[in-house]
C-alpha atoms as a PDB file:
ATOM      1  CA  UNK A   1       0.000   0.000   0.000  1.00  0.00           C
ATOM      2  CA  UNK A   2       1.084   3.376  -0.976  1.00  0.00           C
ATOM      3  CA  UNK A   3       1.741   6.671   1.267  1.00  0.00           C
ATOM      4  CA  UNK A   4      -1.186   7.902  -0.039  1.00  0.00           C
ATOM      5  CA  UNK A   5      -3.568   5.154   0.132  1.00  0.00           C
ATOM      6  CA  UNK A   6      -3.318   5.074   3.530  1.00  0.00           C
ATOM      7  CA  UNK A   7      -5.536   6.367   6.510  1.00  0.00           C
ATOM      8  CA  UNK A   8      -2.790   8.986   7.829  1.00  0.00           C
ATOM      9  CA  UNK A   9      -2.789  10.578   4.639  1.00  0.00           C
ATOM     10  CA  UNK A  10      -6.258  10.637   4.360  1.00  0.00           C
ATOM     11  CA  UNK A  11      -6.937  12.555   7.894  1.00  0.00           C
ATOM     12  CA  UNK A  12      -4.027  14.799   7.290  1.00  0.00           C
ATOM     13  CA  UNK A  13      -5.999  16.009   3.743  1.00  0.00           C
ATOM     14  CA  UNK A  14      -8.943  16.302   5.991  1.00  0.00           C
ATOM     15  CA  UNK A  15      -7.164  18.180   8.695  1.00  0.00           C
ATOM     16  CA  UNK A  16      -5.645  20.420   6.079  1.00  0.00           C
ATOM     17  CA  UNK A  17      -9.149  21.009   4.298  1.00  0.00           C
ATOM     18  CA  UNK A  18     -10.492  22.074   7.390  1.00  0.00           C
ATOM     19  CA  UNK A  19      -7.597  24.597   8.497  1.00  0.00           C
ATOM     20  CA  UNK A  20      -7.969  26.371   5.004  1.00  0.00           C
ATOM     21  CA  UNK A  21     -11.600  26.543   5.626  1.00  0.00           C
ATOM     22  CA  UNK A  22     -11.488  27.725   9.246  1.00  0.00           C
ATOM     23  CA  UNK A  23      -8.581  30.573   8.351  1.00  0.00           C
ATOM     24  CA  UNK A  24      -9.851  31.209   5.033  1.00  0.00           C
ATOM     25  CA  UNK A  25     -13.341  32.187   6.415  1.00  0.00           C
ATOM     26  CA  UNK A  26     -11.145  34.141   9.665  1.00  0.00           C
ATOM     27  CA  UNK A  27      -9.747  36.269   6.669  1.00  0.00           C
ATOM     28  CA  UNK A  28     -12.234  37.190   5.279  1.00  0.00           C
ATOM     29  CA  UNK A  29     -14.392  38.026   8.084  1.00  0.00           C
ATOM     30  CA  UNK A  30     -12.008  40.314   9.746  1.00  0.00           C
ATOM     31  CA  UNK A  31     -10.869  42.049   6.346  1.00  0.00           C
ATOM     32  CA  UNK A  32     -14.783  42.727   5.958  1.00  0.00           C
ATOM     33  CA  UNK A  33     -15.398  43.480   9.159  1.00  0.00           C
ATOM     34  CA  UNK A  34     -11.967  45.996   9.385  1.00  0.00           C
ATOM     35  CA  UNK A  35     -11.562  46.895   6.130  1.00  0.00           C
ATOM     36  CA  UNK A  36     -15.521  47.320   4.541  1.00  0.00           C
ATOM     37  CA  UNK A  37     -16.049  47.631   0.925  1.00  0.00           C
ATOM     38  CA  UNK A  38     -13.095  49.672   0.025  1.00  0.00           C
ATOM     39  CA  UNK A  39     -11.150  48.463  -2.883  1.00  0.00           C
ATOM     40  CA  UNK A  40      -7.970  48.349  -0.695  1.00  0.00           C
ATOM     41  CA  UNK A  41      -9.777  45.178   0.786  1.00  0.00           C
ATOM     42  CA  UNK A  42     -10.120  43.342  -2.460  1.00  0.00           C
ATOM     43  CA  UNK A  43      -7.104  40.965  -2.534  1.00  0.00           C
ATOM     44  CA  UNK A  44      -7.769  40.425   1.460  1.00  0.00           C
ATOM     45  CA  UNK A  45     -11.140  39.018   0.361  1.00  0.00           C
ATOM     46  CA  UNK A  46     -10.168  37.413  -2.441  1.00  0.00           C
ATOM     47  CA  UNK A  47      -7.169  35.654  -0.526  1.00  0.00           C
ATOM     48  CA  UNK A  48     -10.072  34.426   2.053  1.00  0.00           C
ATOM     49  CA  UNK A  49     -11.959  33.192  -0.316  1.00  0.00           C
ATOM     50  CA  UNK A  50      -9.563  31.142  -1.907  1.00  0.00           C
ATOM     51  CA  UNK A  51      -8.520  29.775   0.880  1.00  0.00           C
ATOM     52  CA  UNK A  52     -12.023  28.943   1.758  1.00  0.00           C
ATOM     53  CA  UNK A  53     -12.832  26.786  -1.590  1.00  0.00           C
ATOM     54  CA  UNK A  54      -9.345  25.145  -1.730  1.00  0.00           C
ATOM     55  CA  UNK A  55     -10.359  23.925   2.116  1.00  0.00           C
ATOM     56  CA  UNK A  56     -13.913  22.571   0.835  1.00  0.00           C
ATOM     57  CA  UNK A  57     -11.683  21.611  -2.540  1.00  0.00           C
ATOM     58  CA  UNK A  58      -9.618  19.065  -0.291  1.00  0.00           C
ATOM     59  CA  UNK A  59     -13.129  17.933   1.715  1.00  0.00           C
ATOM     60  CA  UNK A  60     -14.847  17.008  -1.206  1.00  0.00           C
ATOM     61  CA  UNK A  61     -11.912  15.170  -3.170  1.00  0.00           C
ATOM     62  CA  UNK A  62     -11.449  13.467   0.096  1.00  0.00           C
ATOM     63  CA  UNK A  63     -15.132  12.269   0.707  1.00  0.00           C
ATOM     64  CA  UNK A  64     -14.953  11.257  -2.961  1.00  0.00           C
ATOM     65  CA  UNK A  65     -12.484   9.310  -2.302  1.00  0.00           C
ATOM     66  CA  UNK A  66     -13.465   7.550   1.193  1.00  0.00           C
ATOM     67  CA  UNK A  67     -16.348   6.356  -0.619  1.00  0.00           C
END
């Protein structure tokens, strides 16, 4: 069995999906909440967003594959 066929490489994709969720929606909350809709906040946002769909990116390629 392979590195990444196992079940520690699965939960650390998992963990990781859910850190880039958790401090991709942090970013973007506090840049919204500090910043408002100025266009100086635009890459702030768009760097929490990002972060925020490669998170649920990693959770749905991983439920994919569990199943």
């Amino acid at each position: 069995m392979s590195f990444r066929q196992s079940k520690a490489y699965v939960g650390f994709k998992v963990f990781n999906g859910l850190l880039f969720i958790v401090l991709g929606a942090a970013i973007f909350v506090q840049v919204a909440r500090i910043a408002g809709a100025r266009f100086e906040a635009i890459p702030g946002l768009i760097l929490g967003a990002a972060m925020f769909g490669l998170g649920a990116y990693r959770l749905t390629m991983m439920m994919r594959y569990k199943s």
